[in-house]
N, C-alpha and C. Protein backbone atom coordinates (compact mmCIF):
# COMPACT_ATOMS: atom_id res chain seq x y z
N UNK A 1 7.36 35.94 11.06
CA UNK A 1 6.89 36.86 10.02
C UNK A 1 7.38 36.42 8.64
N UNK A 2 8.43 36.19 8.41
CA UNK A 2 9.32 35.58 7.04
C UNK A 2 8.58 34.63 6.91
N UNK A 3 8.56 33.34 8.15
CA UNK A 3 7.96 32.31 7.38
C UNK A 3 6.47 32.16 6.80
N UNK A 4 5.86 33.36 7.41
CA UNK A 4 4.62 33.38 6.75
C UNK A 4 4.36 34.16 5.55
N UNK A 5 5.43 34.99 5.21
CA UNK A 5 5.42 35.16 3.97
C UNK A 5 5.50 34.45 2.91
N UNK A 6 6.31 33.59 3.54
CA UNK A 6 7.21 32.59 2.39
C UNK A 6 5.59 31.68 2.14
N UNK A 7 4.82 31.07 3.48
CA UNK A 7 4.09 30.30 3.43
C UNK A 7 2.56 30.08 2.36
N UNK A 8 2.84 31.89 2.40
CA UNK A 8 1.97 32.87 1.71
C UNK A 8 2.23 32.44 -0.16
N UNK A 9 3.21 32.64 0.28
CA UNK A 9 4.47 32.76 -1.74
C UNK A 9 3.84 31.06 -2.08
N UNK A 10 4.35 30.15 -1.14
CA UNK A 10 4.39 28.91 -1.47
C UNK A 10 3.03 28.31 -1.96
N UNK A 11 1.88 28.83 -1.38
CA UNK A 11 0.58 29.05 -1.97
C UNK A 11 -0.18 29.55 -3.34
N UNK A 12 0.85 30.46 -3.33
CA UNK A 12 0.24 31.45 -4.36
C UNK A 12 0.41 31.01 -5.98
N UNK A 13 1.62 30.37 -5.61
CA UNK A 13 2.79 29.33 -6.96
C UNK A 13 2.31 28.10 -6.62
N UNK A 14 1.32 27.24 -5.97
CA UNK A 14 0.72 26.15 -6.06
C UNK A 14 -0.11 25.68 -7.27
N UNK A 15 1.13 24.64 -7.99
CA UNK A 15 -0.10 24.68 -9.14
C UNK A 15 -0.65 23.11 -9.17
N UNK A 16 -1.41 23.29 -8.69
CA UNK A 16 -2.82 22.57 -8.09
C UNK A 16 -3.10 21.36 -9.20
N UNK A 17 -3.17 22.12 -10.35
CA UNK A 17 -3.25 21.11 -11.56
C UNK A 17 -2.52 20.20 -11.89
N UNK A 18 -1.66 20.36 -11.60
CA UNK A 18 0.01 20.10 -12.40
C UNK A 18 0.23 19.28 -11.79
N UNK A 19 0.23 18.97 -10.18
CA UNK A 19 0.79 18.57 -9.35
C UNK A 19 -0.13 17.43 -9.29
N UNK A 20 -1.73 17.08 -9.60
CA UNK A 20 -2.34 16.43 -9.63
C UNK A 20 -2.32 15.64 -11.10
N UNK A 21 -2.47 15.96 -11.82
CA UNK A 21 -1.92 15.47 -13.49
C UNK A 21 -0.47 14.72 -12.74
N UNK A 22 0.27 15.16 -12.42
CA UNK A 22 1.53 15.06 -11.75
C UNK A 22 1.52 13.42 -11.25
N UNK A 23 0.72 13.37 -10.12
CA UNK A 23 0.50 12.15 -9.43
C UNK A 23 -0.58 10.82 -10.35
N UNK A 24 -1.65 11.82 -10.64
CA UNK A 24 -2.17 10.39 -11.64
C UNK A 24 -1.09 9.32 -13.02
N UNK A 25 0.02 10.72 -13.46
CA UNK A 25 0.75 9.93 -14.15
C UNK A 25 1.81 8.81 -13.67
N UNK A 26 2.18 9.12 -12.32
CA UNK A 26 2.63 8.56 -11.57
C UNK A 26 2.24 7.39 -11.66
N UNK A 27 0.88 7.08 -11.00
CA UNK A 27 -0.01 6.36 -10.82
C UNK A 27 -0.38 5.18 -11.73
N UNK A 28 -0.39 6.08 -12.68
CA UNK A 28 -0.19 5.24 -14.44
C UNK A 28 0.90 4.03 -14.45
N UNK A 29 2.17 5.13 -13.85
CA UNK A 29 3.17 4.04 -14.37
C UNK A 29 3.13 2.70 -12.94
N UNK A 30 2.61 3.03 -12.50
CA UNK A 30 2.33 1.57 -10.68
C UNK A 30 1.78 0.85 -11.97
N UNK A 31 0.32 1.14 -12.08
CA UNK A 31 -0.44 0.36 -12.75
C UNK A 31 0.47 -0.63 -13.62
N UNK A 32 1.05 0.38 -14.14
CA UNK A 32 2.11 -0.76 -15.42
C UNK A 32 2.94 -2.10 -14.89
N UNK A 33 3.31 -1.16 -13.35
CA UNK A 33 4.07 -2.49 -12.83
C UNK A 33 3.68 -3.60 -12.03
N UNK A 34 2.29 -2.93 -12.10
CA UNK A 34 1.31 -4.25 -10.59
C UNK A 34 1.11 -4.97 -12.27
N UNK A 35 -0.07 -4.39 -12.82
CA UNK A 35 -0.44 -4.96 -14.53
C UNK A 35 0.36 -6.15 -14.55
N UNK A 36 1.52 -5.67 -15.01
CA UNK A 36 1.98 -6.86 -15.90
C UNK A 36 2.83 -7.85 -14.55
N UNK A 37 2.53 -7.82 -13.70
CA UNK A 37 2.76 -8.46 -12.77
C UNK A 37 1.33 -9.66 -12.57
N UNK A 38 0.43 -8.52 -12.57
CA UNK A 38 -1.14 -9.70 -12.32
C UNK A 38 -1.29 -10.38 -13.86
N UNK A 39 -0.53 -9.86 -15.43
CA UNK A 39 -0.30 -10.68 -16.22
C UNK A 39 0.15 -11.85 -15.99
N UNK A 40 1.46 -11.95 -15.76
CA UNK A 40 2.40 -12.79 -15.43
C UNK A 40 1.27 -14.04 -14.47
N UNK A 41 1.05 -13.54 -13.57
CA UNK A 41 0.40 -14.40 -12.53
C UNK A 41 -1.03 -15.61 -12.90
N UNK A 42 -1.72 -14.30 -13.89
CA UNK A 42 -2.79 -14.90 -15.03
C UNK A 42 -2.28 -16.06 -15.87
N UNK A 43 -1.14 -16.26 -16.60
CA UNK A 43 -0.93 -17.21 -17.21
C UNK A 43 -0.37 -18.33 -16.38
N UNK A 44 0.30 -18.33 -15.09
CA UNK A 44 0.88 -19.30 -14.58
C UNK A 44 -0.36 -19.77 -13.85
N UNK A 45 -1.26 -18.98 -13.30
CA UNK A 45 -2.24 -19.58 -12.55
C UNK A 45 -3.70 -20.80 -13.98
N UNK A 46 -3.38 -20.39 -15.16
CA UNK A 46 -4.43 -20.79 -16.17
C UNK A 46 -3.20 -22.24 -16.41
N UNK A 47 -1.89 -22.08 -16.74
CA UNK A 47 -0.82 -23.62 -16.59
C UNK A 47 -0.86 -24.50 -15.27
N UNK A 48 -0.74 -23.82 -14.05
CA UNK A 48 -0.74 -25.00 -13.03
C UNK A 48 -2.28 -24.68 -12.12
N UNK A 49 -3.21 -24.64 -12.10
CA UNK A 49 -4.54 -23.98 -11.98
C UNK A 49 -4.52 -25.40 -10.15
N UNK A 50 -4.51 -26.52 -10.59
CA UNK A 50 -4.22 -27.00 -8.92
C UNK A 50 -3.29 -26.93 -8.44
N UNK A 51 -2.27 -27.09 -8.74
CA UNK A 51 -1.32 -26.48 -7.84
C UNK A 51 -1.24 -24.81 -7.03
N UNK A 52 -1.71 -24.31 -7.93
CA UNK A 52 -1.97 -22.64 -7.42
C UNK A 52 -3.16 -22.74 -6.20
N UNK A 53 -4.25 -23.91 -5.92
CA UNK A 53 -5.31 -24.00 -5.02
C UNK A 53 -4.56 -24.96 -4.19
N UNK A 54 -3.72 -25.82 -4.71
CA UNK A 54 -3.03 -26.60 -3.10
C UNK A 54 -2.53 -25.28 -2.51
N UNK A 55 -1.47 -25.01 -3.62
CA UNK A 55 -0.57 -24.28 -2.23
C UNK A 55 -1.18 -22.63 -2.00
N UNK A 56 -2.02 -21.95 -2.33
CA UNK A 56 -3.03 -21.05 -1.40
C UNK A 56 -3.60 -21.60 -0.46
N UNK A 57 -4.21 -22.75 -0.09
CA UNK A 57 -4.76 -24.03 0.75
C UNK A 57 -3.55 -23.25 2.06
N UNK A 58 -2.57 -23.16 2.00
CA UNK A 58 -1.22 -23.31 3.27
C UNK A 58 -0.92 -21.46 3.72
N UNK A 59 -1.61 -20.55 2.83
CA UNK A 59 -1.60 -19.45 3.47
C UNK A 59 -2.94 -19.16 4.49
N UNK A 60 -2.54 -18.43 5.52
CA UNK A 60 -2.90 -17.96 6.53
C UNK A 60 -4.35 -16.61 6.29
N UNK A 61 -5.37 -17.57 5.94
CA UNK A 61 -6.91 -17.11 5.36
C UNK A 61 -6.72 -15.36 6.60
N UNK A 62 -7.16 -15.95 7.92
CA UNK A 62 -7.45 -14.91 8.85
C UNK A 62 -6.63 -13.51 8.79
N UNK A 63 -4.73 -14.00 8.69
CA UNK A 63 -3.71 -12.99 8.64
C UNK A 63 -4.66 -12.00 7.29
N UNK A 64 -4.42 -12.62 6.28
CA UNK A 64 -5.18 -11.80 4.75
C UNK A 64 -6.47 -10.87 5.08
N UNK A 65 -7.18 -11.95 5.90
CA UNK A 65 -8.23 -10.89 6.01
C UNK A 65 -7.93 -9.90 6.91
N UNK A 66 -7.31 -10.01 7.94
CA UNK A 66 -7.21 -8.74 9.00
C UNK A 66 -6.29 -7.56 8.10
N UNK A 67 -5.60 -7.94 7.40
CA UNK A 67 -4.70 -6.82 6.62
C UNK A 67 -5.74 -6.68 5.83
N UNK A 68 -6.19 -7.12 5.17
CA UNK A 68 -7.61 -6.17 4.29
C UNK A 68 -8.31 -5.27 5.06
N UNK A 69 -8.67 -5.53 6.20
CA UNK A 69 -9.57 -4.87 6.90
C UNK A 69 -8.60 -3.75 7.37
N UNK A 70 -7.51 -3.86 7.69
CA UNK A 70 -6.64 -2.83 8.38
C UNK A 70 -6.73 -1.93 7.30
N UNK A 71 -6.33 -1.91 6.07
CA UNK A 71 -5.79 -1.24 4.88
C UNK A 71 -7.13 -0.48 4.02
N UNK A 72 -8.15 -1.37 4.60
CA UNK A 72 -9.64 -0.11 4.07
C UNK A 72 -9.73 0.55 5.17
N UNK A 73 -9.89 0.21 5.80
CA UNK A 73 -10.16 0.99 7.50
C UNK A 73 -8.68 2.88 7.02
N UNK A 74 -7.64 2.09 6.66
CA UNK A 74 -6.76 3.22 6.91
C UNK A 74 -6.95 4.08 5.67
N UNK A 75 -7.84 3.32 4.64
CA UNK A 75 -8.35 4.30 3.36
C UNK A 75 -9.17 5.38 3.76
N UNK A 76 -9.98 4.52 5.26
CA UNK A 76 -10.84 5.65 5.74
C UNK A 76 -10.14 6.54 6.36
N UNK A 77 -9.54 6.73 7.22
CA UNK A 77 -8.98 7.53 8.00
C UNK A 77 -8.00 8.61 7.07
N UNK A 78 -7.35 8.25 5.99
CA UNK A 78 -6.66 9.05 5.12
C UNK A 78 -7.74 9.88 4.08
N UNK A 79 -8.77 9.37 3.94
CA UNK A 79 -9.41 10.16 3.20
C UNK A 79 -10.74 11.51 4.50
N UNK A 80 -10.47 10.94 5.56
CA UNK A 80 -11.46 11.41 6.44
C UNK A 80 -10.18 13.01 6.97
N UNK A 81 -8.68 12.66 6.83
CA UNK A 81 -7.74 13.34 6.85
C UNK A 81 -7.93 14.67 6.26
N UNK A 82 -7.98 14.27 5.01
CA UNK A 82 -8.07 15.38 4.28
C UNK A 82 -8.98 16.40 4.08
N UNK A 83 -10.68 15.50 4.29
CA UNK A 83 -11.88 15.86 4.82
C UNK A 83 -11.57 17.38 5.75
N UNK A 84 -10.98 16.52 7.49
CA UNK A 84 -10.75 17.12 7.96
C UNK A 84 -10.08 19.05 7.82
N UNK A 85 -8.93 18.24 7.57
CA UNK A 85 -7.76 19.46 6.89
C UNK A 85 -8.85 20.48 6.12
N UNK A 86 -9.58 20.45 5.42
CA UNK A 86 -10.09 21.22 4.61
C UNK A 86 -11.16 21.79 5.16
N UNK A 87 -11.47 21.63 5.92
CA UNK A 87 -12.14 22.30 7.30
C UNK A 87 -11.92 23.28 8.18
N UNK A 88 -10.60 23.20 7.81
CA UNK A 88 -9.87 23.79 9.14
C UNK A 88 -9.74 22.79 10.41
N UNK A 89 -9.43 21.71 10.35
CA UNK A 89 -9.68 21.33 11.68
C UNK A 89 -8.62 20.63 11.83
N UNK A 90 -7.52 21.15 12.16
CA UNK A 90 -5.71 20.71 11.76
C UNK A 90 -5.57 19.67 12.61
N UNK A 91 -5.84 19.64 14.07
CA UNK A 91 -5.32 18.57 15.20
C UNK A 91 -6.30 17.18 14.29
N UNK A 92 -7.28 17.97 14.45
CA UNK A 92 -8.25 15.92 14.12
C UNK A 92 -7.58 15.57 13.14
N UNK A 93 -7.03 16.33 11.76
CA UNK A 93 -6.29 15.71 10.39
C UNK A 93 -4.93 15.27 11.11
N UNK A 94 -4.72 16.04 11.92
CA UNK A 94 -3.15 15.07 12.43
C UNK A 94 -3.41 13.78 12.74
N UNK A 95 -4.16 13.72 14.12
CA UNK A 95 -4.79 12.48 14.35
C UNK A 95 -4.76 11.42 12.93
N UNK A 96 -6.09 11.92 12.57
CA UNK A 96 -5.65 10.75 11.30
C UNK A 96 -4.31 10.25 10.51
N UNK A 97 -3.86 11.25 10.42
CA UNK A 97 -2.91 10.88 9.43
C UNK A 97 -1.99 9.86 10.41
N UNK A 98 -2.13 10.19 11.70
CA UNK A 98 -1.43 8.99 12.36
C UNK A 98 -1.82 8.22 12.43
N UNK A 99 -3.26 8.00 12.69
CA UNK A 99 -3.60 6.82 12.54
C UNK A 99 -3.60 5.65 11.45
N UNK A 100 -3.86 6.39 9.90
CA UNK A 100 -3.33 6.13 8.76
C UNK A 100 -1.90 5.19 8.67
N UNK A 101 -0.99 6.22 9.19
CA UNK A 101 0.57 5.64 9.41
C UNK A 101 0.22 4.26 10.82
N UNK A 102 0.36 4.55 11.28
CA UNK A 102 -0.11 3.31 12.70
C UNK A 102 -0.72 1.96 11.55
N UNK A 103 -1.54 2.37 10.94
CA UNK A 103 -2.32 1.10 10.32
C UNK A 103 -1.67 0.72 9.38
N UNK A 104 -0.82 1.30 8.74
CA UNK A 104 0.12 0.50 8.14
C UNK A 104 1.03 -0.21 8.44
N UNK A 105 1.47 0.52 9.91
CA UNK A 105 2.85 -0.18 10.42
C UNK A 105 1.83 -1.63 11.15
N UNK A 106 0.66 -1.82 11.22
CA UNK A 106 0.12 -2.99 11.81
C UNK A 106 -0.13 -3.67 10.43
N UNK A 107 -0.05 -3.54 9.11
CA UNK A 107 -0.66 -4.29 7.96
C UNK A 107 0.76 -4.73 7.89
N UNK A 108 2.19 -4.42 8.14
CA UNK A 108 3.63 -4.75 7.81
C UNK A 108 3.84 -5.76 8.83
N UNK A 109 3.76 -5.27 10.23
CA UNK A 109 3.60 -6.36 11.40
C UNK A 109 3.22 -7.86 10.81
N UNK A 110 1.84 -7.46 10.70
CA UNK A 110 1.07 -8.91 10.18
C UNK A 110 1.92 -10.03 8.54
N UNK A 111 2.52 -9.05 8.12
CA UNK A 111 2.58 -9.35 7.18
C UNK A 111 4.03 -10.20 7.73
N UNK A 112 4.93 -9.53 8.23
CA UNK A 112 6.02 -10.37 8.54
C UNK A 112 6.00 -11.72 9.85
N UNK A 113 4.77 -11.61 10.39
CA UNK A 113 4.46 -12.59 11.00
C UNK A 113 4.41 -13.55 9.98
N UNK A 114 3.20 -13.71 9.06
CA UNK A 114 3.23 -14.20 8.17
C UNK A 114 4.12 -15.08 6.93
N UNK A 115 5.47 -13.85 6.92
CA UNK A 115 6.10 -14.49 5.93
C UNK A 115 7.06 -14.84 7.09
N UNK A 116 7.58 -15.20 8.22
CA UNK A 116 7.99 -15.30 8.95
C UNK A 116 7.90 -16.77 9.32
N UNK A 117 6.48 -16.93 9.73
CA UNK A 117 5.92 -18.71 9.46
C UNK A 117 6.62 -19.25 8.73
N UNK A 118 6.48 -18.88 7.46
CA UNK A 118 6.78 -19.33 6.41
C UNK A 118 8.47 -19.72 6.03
N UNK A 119 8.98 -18.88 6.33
CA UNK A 119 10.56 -19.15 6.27
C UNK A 119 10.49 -20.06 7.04
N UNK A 120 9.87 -20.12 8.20
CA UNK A 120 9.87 -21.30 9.78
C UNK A 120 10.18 -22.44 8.76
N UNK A 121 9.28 -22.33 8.28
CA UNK A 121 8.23 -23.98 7.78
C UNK A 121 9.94 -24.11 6.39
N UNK A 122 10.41 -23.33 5.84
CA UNK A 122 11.56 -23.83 5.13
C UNK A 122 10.99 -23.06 3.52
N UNK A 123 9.63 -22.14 3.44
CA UNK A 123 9.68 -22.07 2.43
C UNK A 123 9.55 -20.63 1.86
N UNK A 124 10.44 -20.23 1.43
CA UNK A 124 10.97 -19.19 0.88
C UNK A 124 11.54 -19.42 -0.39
N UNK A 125 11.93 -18.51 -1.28
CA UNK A 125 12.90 -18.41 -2.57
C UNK A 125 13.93 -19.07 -2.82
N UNK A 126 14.35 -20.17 -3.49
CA UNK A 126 15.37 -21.20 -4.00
C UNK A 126 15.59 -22.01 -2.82
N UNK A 127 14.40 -22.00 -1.16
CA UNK A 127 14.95 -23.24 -0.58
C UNK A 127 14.69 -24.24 -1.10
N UNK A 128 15.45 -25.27 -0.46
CA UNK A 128 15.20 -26.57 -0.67
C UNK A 128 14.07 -27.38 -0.65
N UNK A 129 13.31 -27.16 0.49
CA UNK A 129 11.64 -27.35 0.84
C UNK A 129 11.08 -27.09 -0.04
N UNK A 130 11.12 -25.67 -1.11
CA UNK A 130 10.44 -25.13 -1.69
C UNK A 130 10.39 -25.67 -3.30
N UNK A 131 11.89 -25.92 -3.41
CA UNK A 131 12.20 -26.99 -4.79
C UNK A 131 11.99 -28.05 -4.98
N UNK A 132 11.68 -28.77 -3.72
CA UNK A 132 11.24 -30.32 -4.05
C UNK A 132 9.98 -30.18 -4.14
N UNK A 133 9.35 -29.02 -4.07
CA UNK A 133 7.44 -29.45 -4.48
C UNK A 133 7.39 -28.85 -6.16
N UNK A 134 6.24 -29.15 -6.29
CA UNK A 134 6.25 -28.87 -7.93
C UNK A 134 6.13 -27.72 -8.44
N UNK A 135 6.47 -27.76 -9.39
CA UNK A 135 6.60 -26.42 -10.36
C UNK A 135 5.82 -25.42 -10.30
N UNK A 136 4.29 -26.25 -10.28
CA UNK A 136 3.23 -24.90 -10.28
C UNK A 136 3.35 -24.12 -8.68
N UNK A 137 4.03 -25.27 -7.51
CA UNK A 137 4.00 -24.48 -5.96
C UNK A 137 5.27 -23.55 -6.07
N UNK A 138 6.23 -24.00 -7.02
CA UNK A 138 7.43 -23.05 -6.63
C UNK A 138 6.73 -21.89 -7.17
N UNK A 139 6.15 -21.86 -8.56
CA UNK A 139 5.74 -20.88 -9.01
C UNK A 139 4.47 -19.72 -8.34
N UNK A 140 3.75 -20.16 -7.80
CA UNK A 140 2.78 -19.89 -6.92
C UNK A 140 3.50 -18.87 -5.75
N UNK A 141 4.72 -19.54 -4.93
CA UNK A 141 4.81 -19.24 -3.81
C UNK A 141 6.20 -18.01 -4.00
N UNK A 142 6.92 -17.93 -5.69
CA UNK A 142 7.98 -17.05 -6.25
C UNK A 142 6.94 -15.79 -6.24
N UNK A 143 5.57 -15.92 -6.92
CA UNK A 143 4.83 -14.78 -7.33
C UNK A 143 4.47 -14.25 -6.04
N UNK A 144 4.20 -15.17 -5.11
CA UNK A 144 3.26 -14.69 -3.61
C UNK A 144 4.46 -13.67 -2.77
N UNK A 145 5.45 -14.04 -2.77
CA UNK A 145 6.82 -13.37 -2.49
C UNK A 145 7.11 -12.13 -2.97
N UNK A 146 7.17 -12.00 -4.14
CA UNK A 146 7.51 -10.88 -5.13
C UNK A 146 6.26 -10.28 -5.22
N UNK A 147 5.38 -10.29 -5.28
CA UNK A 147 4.09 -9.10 -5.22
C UNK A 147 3.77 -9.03 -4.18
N UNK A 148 3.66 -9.57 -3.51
CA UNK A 148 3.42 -9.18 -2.21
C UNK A 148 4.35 -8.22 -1.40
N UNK A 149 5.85 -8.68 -1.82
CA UNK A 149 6.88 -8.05 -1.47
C UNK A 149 6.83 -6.42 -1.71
N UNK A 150 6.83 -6.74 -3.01
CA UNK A 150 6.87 -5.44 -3.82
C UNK A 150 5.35 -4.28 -2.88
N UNK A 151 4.32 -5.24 -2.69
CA UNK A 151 3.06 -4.24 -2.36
C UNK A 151 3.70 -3.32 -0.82
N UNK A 152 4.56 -4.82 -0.43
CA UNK A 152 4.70 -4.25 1.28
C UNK A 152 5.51 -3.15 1.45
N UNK A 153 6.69 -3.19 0.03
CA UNK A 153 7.47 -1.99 0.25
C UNK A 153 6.77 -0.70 0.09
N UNK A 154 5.55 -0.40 -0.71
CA UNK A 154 4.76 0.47 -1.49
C UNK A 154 4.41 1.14 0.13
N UNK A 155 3.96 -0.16 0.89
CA UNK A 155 3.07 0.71 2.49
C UNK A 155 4.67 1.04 3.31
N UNK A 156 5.36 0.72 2.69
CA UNK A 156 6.18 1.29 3.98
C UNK A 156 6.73 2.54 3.44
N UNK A 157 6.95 2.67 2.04
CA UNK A 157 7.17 4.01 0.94
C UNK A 157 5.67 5.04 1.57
N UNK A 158 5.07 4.57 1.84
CA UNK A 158 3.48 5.83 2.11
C UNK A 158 3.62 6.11 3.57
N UNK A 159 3.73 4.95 4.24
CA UNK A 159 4.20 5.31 5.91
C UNK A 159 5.18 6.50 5.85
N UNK A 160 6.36 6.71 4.91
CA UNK A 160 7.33 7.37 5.15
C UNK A 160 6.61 8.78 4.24
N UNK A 161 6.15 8.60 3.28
CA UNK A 161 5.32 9.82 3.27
C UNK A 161 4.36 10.72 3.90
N UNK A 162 3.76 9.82 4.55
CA UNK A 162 2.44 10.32 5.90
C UNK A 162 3.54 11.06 7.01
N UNK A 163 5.15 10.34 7.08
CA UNK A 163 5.64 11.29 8.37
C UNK A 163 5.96 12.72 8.16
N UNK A 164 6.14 12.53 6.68
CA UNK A 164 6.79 14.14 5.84
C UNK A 164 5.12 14.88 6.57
N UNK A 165 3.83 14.43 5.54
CA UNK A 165 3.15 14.74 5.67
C UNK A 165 2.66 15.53 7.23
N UNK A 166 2.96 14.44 8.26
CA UNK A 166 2.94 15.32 9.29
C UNK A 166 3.42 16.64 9.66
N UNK A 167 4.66 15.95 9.39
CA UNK A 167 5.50 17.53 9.76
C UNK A 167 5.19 18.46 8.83
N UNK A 168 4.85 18.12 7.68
CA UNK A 168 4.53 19.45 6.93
C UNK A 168 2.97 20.06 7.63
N UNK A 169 2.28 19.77 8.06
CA UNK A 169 0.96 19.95 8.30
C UNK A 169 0.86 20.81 9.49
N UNK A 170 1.90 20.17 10.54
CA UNK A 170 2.44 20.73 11.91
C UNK A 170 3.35 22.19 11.41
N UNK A 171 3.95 22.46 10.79
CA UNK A 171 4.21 23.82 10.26
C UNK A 171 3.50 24.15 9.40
N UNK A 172 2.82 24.07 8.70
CA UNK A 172 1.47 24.83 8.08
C UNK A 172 2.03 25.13 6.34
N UNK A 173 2.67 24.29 6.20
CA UNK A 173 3.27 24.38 4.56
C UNK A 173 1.81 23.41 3.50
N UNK A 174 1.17 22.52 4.57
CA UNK A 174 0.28 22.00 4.12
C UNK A 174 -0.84 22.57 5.62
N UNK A 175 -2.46 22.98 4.35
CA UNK A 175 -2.96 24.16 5.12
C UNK A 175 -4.12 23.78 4.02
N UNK A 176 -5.25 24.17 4.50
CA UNK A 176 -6.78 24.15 3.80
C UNK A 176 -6.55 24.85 2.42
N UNK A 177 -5.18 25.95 2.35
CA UNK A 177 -5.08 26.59 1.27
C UNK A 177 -3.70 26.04 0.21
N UNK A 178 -3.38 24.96 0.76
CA UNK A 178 -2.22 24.42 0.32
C UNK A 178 -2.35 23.33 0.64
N UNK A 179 -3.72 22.09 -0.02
CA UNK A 179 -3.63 20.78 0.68
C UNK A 179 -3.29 19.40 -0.48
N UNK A 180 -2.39 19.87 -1.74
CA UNK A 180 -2.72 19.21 -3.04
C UNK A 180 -1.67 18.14 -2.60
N UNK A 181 -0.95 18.15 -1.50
CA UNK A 181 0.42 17.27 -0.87
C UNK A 181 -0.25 15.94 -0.47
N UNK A 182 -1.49 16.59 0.60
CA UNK A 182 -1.93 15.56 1.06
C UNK A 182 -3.18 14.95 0.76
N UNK A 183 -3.73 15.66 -0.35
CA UNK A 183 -4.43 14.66 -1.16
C UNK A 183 -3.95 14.03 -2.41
N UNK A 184 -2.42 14.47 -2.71
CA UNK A 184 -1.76 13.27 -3.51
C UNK A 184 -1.11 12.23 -2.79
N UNK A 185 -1.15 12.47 -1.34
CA UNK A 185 -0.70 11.01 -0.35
C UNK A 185 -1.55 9.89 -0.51
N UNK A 186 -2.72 10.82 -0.76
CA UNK A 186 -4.05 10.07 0.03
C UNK A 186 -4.40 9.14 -0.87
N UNK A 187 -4.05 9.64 -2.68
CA UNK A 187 -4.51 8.85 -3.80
C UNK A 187 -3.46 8.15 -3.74
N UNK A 188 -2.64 7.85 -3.40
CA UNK A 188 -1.35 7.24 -3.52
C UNK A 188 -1.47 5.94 -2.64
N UNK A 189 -1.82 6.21 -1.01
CA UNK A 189 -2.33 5.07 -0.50
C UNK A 189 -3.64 4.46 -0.76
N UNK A 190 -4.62 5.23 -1.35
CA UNK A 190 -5.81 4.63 -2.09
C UNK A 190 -5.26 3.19 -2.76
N UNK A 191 -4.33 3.92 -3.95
CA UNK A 191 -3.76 2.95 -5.05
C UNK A 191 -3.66 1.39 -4.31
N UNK A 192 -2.31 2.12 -3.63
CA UNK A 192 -1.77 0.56 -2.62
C UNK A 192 -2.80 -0.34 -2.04
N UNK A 193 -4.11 0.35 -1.38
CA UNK A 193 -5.00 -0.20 -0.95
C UNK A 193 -5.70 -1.24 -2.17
N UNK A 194 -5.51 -0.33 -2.94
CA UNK A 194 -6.89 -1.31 -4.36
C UNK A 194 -5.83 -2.52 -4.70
N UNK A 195 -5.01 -2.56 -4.47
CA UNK A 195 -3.82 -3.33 -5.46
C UNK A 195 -4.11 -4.67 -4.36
N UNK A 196 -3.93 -4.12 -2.94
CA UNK A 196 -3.86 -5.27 -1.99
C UNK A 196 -5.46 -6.07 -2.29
N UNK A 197 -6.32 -5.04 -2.51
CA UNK A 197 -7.63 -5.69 -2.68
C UNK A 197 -7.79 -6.82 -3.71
N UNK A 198 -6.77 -6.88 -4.80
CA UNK A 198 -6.78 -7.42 -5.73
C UNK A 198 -5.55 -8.70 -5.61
N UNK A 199 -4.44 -8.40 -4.75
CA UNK A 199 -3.88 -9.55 -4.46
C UNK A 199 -4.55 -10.51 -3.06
N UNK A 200 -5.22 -10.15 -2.60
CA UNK A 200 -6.04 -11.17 -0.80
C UNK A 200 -6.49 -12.32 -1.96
N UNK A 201 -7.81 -11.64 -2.96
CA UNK A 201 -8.30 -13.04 -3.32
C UNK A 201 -7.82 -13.97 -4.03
N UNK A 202 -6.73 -13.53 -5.14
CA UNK A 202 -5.66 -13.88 -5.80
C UNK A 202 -4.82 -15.61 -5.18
N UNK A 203 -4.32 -14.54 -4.03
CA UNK A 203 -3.62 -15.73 -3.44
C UNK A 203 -4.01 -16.42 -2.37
N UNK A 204 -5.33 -16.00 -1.50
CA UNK A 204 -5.69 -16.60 -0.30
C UNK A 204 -7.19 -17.47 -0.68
N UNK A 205 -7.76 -16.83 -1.78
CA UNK A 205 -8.97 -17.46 -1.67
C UNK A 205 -9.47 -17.88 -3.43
N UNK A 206 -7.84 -18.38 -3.67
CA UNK A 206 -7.96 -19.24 -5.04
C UNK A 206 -9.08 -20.44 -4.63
N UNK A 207 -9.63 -20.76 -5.17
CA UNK A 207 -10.68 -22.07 -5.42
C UNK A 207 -10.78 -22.73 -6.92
């Protein structure tokens, strides 16, 4: 009885606006930090322009594409989430939202396979392997590291939001009448999604 009062209160003081203004500014400031990141990347790729196509040549085309495909696929399911939820139709929005989370923890999988190879092979950040090739590959393969890095922490930061999300959904704090939580998740992994869309061709399918 209390908690549905409270659940009631927590609704009523939902300010819907705010909380959305809230997240786009958020959003703003990513932009600033992917931005001047795909700056950065713009000028080194216009200075060593073959070297940036040798060494994309040595990343793993198929891995890139299956994490693209995983990471729209889970755009769908997070936005089909909320769909749901606003329906009333609480179990199928759970569903998704797990599935959502699941598809990320398979876009992180892939991804550490990936950079995993790669340490194999000797080339990572200030190795040795990595310093005896040239400037434009160290540079190439510092940026591929660090944005990429940075993107992977972003899906594992939203994974850990989708679990809140659950549990909030499973007690009913998030509700068809209280859903501004999980459609600021949803724009949030949107974001991450567009960003990855913009690093695959970047670094896998330089030409």
């Amino acid at each position: 009885m209390i908690e549905n009062i409270l659940n009631k209160a927590a609704e009523k003081h939902c300010d819907y606006t705010g909380s959305k203004m809230g997240m786009w500014i958020f959003l703003y400031t990513e932009m600033l930090l992917f931005g001047g990141m795909f700056l950065v990347y713009a000028v080194y790729r216009y200075d060593y322009p073959q070297e940036f196509h040798l060494a994309a040549q040595e990343l793993d085309v198929t891995i890139g594409s299956i994490n693209t495909l995983i990471l729209l696929t889970s755009s769908l399911t997070m936005a089909l989430s909320v769909a749901a939820l606003q329906k009333g139709k609480k179990q199928l929005s759970l569903v998704l939202q797990v599935l959502t989370m699941l598809l990320g923890a398979a876009f992180l999988v892939n991804k550490y396979v990936e950079w995993g190879a790669k340490f194999y092979h000797g080339i990572y950040p200030n190795s040795e392997t990595l310093l005896s090739q040239s400037k434009g590959s160290i540079m190439f393969y510092g940026l591929y590291f660090v944005m990429t890095g940075i993107h992977g922490l972003h899906v594992l930061i939203g994974m850990g939001v989708f679990l809140f999300m659950i549990v909030f959904t499973v007690r009913g704090s998030v509700s068809p009448a209280n859903i501004v939580k999980l459609e600021n998740s949803g724009l949030y992994w949107h974001f991450v999604d567009i960003v990855w869309v913009y690093l695959f061709p970047l670094f896998y399918l330089i030409t």
